[in-house]
Protein backbone atom coordinates (compact mmCIF):
# COMPACT_ATOMS: atom_id res chain seq x y z
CA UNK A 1 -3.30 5.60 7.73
CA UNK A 2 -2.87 9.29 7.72
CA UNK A 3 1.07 9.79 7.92
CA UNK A 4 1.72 11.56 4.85
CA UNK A 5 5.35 10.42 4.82
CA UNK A 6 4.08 7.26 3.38
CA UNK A 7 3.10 8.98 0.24
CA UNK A 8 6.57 8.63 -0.69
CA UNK A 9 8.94 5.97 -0.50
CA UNK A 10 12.35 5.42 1.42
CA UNK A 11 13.55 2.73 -1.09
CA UNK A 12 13.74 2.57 -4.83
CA UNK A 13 14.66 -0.11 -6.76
CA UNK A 14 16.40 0.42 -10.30
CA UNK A 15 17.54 -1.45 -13.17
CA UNK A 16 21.05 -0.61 -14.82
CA UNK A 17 20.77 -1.22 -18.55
CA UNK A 18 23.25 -3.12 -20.91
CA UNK A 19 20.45 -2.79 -23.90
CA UNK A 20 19.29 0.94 -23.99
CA UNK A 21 18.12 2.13 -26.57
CA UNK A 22 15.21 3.43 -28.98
CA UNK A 23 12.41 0.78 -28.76
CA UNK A 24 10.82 0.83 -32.33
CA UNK A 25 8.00 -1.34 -30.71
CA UNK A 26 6.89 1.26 -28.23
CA UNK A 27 7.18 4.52 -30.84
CA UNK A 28 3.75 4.28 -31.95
CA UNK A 29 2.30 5.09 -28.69
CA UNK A 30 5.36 7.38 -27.20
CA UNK A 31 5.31 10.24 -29.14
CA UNK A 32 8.07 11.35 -26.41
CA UNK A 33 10.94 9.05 -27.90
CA UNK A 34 12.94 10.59 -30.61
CA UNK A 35 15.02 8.78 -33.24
CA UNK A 36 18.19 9.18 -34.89
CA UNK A 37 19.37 6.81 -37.33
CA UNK A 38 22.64 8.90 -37.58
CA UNK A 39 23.56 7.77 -33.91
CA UNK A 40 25.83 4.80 -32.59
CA UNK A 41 23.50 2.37 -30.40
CA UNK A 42 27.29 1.30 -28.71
CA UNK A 43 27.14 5.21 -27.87
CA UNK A 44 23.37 5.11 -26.62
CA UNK A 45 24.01 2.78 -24.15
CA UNK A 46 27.30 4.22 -23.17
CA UNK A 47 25.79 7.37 -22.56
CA UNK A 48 22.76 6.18 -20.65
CA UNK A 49 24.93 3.54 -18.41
CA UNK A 50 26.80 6.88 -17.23
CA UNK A 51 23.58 8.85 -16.86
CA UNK A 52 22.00 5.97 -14.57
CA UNK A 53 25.15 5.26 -12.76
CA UNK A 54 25.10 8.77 -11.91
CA UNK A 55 21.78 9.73 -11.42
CA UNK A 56 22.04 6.54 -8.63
CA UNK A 57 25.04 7.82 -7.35
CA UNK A 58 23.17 11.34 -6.88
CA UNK A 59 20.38 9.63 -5.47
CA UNK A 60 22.47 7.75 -2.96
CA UNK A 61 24.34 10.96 -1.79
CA UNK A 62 21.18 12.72 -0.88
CA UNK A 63 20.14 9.77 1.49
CA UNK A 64 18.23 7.71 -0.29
CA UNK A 65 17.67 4.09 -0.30
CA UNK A 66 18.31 2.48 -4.04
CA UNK A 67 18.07 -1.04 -4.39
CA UNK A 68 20.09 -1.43 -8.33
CA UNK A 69 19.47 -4.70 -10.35
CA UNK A 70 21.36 -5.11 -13.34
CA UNK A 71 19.85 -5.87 -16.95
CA UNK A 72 20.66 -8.82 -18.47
CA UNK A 73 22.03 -9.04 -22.55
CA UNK A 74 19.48 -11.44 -23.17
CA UNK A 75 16.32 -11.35 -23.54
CA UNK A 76 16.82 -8.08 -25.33
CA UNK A 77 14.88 -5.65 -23.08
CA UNK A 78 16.07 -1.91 -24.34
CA UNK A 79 13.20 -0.40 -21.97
CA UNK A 80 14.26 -2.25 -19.02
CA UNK A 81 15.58 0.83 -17.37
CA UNK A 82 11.93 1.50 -16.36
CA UNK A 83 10.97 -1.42 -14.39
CA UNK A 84 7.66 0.73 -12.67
CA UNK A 85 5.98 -0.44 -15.50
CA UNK A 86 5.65 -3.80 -15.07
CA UNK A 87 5.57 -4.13 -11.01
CA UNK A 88 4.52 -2.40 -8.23
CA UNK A 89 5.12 -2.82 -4.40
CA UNK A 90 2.34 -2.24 -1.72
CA UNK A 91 2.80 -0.80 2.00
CA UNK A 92 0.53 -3.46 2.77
CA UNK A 93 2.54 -6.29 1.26
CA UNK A 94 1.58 -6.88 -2.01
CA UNK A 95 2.86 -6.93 -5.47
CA UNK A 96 0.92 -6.27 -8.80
CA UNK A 97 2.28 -7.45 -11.87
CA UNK A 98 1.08 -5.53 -15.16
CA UNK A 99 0.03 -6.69 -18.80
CA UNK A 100 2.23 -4.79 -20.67
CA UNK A 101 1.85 -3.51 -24.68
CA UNK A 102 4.40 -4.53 -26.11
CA UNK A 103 5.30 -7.96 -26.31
CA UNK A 104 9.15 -7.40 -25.94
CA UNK A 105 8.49 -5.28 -23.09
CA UNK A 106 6.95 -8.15 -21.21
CA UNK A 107 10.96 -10.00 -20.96
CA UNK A 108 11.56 -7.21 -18.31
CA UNK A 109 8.96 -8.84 -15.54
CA UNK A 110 11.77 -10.75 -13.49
CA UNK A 111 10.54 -12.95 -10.64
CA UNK A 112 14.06 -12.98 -9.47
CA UNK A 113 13.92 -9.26 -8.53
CA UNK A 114 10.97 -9.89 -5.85
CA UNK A 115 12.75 -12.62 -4.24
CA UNK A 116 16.01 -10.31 -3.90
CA UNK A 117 13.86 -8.21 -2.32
CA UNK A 118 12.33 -10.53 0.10
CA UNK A 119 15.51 -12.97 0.95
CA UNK A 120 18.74 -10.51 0.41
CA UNK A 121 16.75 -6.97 1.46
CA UNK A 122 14.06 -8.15 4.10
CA UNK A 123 10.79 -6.83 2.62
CA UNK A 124 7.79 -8.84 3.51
CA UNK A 125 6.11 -9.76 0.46
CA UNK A 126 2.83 -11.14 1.61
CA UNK A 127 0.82 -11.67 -1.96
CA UNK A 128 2.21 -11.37 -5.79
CA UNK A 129 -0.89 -10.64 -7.61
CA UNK A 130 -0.20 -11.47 -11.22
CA UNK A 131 -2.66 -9.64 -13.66
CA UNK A 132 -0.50 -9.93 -16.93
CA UNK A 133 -3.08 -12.13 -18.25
CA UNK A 134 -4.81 -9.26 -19.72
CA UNK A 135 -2.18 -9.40 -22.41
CA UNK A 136 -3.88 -12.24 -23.70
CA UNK A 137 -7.48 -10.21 -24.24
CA UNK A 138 -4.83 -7.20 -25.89
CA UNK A 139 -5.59 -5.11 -22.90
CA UNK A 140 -3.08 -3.38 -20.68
CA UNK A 141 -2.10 -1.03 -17.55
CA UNK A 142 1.22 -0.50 -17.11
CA UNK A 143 2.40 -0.13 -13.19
CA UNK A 144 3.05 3.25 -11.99
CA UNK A 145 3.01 4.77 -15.83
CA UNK A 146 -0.68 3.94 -16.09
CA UNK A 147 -1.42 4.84 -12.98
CA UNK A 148 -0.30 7.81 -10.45
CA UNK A 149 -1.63 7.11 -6.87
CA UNK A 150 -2.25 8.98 -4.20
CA UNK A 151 -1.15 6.11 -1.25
CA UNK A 152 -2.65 8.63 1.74
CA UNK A 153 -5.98 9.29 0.23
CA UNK A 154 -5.95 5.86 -1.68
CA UNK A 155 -6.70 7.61 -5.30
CA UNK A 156 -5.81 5.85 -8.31
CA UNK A 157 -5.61 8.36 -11.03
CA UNK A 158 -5.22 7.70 -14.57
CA UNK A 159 -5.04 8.60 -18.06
CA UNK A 160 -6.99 6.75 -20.17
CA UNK A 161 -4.50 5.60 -23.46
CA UNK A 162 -3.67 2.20 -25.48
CA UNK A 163 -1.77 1.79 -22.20
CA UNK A 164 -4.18 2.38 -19.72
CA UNK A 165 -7.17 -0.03 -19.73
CA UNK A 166 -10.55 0.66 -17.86
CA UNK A 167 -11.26 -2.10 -16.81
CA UNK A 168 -8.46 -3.22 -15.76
CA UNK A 169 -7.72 0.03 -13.83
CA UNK A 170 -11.39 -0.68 -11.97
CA UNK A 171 -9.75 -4.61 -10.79
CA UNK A 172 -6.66 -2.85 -9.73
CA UNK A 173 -8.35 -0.72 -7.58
CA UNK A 174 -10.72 -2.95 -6.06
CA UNK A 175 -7.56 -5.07 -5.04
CA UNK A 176 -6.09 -2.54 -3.54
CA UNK A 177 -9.89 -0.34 -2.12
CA UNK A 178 -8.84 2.70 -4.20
CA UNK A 179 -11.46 5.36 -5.92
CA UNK A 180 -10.67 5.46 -9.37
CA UNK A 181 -10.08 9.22 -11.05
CA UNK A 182 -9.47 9.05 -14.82
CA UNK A 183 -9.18 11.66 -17.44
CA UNK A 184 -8.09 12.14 -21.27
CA UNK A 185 -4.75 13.86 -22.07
CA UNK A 186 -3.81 14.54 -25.25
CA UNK A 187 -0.54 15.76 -27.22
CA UNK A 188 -0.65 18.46 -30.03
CA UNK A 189 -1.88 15.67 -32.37
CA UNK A 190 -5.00 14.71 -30.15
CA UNK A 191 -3.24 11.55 -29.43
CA UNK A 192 -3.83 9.94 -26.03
CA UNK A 193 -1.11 10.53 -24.33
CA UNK A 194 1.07 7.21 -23.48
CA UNK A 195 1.39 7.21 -19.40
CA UNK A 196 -0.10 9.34 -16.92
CA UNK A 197 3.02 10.19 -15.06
CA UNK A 198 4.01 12.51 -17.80
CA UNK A 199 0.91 14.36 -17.05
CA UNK A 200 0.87 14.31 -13.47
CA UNK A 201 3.15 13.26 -10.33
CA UNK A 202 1.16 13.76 -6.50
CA UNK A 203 3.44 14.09 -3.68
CA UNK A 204 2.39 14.48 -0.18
CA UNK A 205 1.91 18.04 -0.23
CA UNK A 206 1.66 19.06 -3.82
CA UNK A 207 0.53 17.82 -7.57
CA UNK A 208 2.59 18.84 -10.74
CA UNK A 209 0.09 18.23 -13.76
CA UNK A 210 -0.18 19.80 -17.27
CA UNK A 211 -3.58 20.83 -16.91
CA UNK A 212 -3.39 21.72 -20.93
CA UNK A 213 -2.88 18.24 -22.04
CA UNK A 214 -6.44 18.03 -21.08
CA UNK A 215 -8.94 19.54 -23.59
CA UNK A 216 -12.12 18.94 -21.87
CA UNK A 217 -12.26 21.53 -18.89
CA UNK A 218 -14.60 19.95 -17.08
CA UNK A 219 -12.26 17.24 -16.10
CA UNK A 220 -9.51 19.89 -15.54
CA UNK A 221 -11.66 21.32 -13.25
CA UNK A 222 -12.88 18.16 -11.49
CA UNK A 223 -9.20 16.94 -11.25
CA UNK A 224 -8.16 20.14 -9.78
CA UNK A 225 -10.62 19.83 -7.00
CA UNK A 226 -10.15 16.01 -6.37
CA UNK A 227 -6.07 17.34 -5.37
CA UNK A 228 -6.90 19.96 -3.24
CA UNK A 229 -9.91 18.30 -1.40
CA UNK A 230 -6.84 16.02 -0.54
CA UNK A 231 -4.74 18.86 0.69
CA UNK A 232 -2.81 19.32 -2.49
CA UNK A 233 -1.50 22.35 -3.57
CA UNK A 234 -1.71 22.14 -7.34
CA UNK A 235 1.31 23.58 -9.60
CA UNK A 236 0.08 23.72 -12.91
CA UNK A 237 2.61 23.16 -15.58
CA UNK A 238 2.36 24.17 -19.69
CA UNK A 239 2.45 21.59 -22.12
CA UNK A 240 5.73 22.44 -23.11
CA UNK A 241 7.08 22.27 -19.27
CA UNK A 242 5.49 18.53 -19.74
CA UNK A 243 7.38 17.50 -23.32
CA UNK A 244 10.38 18.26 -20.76
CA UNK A 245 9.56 15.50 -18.23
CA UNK A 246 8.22 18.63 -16.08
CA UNK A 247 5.38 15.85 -15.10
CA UNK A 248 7.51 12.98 -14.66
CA UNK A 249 8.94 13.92 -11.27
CA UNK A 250 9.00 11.48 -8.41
CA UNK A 251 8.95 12.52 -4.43
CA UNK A 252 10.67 10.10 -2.54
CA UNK A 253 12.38 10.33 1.76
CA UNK A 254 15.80 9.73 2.95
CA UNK A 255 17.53 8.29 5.58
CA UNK A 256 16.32 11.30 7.61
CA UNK A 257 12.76 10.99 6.30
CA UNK A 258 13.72 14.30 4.68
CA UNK A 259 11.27 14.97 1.62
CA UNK A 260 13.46 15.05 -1.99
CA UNK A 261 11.62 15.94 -5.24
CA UNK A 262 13.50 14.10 -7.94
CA UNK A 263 13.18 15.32 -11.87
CA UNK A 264 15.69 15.39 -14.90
CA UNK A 265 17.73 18.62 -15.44
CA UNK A 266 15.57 19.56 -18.53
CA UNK A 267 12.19 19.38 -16.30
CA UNK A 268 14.22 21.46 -13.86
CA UNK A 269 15.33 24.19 -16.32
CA UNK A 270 12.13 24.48 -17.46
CA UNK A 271 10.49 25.18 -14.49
CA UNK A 272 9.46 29.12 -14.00
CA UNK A 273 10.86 31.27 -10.50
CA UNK A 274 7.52 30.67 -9.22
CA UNK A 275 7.22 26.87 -9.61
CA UNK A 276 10.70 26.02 -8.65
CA UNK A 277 10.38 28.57 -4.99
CA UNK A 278 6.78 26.29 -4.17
CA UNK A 279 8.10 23.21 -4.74
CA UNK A 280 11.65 24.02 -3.06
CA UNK A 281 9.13 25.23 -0.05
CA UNK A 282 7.66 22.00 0.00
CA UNK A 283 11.16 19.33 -0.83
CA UNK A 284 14.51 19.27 -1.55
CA UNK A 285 15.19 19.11 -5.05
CA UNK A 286 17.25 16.75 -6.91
CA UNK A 287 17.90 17.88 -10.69
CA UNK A 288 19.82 14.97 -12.45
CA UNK A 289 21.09 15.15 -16.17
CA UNK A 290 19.65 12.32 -18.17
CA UNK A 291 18.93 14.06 -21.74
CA UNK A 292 19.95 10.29 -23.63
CA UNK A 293 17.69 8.68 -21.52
CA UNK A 294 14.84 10.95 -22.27
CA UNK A 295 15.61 11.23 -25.72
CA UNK A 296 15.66 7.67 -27.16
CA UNK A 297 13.47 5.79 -24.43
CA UNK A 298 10.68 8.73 -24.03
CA UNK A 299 10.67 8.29 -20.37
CA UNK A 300 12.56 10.58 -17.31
CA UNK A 301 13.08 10.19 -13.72
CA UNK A 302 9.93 8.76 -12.50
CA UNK A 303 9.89 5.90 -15.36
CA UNK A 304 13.34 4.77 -13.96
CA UNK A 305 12.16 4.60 -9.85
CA UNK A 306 10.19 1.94 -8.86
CA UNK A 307 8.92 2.64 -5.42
CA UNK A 308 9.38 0.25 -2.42
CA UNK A 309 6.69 0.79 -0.03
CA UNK A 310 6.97 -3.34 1.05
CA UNK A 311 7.40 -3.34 4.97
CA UNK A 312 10.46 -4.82 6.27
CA UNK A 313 10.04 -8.37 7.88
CA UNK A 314 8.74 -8.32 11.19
CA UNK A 315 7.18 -4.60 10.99
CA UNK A 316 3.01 -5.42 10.30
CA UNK A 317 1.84 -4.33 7.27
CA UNK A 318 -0.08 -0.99 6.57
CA UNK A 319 -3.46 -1.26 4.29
CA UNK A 320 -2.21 0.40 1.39
């Protein structure tokens, strides 16, 4: 498979919340979520039901395929907004489910989702591959967080955290026949930093990454050269561009297989002249406001899009 269009996907499936809010459970390892004790969780989840009802209704307008499951009040689930943690969808037909951190976050796996998928939207779902187990051993690799791949060149790469568990990375990719790149990022406190795709995103033509989250520059180096010996032209970001969700951006088509680079206003804004003219060379972009969001669940754009790349029922499946 060497279309590159298959790097990114023509349907994503969200989750509209009714429980947003800061996760006290996750804070340890998300050094991105900010609290405020001051603030009205009624008004949390007001404010991020109109940012996601929005930022759908953007998506929509551009062309794109969004597949919107809603949240249920119980179990409470106040992450569930980010369902690419827990599940991800093959071009090849198959579905990994993830062993997740922390144990509230593992109410947001819904079986009921896949079988939408396969009975109401016509994806072929040929094999659910069910690796949650790990929980059980307290070690964990959470979806398309842990993990950033590169679907055309069938590189898995990673960011080794709390999160993100070697071995478990290693069965992953031997499911699925990927090489496995990994690295350690770090924030100012030399704390591994929770999910790769706040380091990194890799589209088809280009890979944002905050090469300074990375202390060792041998690894900076090495990853630099693993994306463009894959025909990637890398945009460095600065750490600060990456505590703005600069790294958290998601490529995805439309209807007219038109290429649209989605990322939060803030990641847009602080994007230089220079960064914003390559990437606007290389996809549409599709700034969307979602500062509540960002603020109390530490996650942007890319957290909230779970990627479809199932084929539809009768179309044969691509290796993925």
């Amino acid at each position: 498979m060497t279309d590159k269009s298959f790097q990114a996907p023509e349907t994503v499936l969200m989750v509209r919340p009714v429980n947003f809010g800061y996760n006290q459970e996750t804070a340890d390892s998300n050094t991105f979520q900010q609290q405020d004790l001051k603030a009205d969780p009624r008004q949390i989840q007001a404010d991020a039901l109109k940012e996601f009802d929005f930022f759908v209704a953007k998506l929509r307008k551009a062309g794109v395929d969004v597949i919107v499951f809603d949240d249920e009040v119980e179990p409470h689930t106040p992450d569930a907004i980010f369902p690419n943690n827990w599940v991800s969808f093959h071009q090849d037909g198959k579905v990994i489910l993830y062993p997740m951190n922390a144990s509230g976050r593992r109410k947001e796996r819904r079986g009921e989702f896949i079988t939408a998928l396969q009975k109401e939207f016509d994806f072929n779902v040929d094999e659910i591959i069910d690796i949650s187990y790990f929980e059980k051993k307290e070690q964990f690799l959470e979806g398309t967080g842990s993990i950033v791949f590169d679907y055309v060149n069938k590189v898995a790469y990673a960011n080794l955290s709390s999160r993100t568990d070697r071995t478990i990375l290693d069965h992953v990719s031997t499911i699925l026949g990927y090489e496995v790149f990994v690295f350690e990022a770090v924030d100012a406190q030399d704390i591994p930093i929770y999910h790769t795709n706040v380091v990194m995103c890799v589209g088809a033509q280009f890979a944002v990454v905050c090469l300074e989250s990375i202390p060792d520059p041998d690894q900076q180096q090495r990853l630099v050269q693993r994306l463009e010996t894959t025909g990637h032209e890398v945009v460095a970001i600065t750490y600060e561009q990456m505590l703005q969700f600069a790294g958290n951006m998601m490529e995805v088509k439309n209807e007219d297989h038109e290429s649209i680079l989605v990322m939060s206003q803030a990641a847009y804004n602080s994007l230089t002249e220079r960064q914003l003219n390559l990437l606007s060379s290389l996809a549409t972009l599709l700034p969307v406001n979602i500062n509540t969001i960002e603020k109390y669940g530490g996650g942007s754009v890319r957290c909230m899009l779970a990627g479809v790349f199932l084929p539809k029922v009768g179309v044969v499946a691509e290796a993925s």
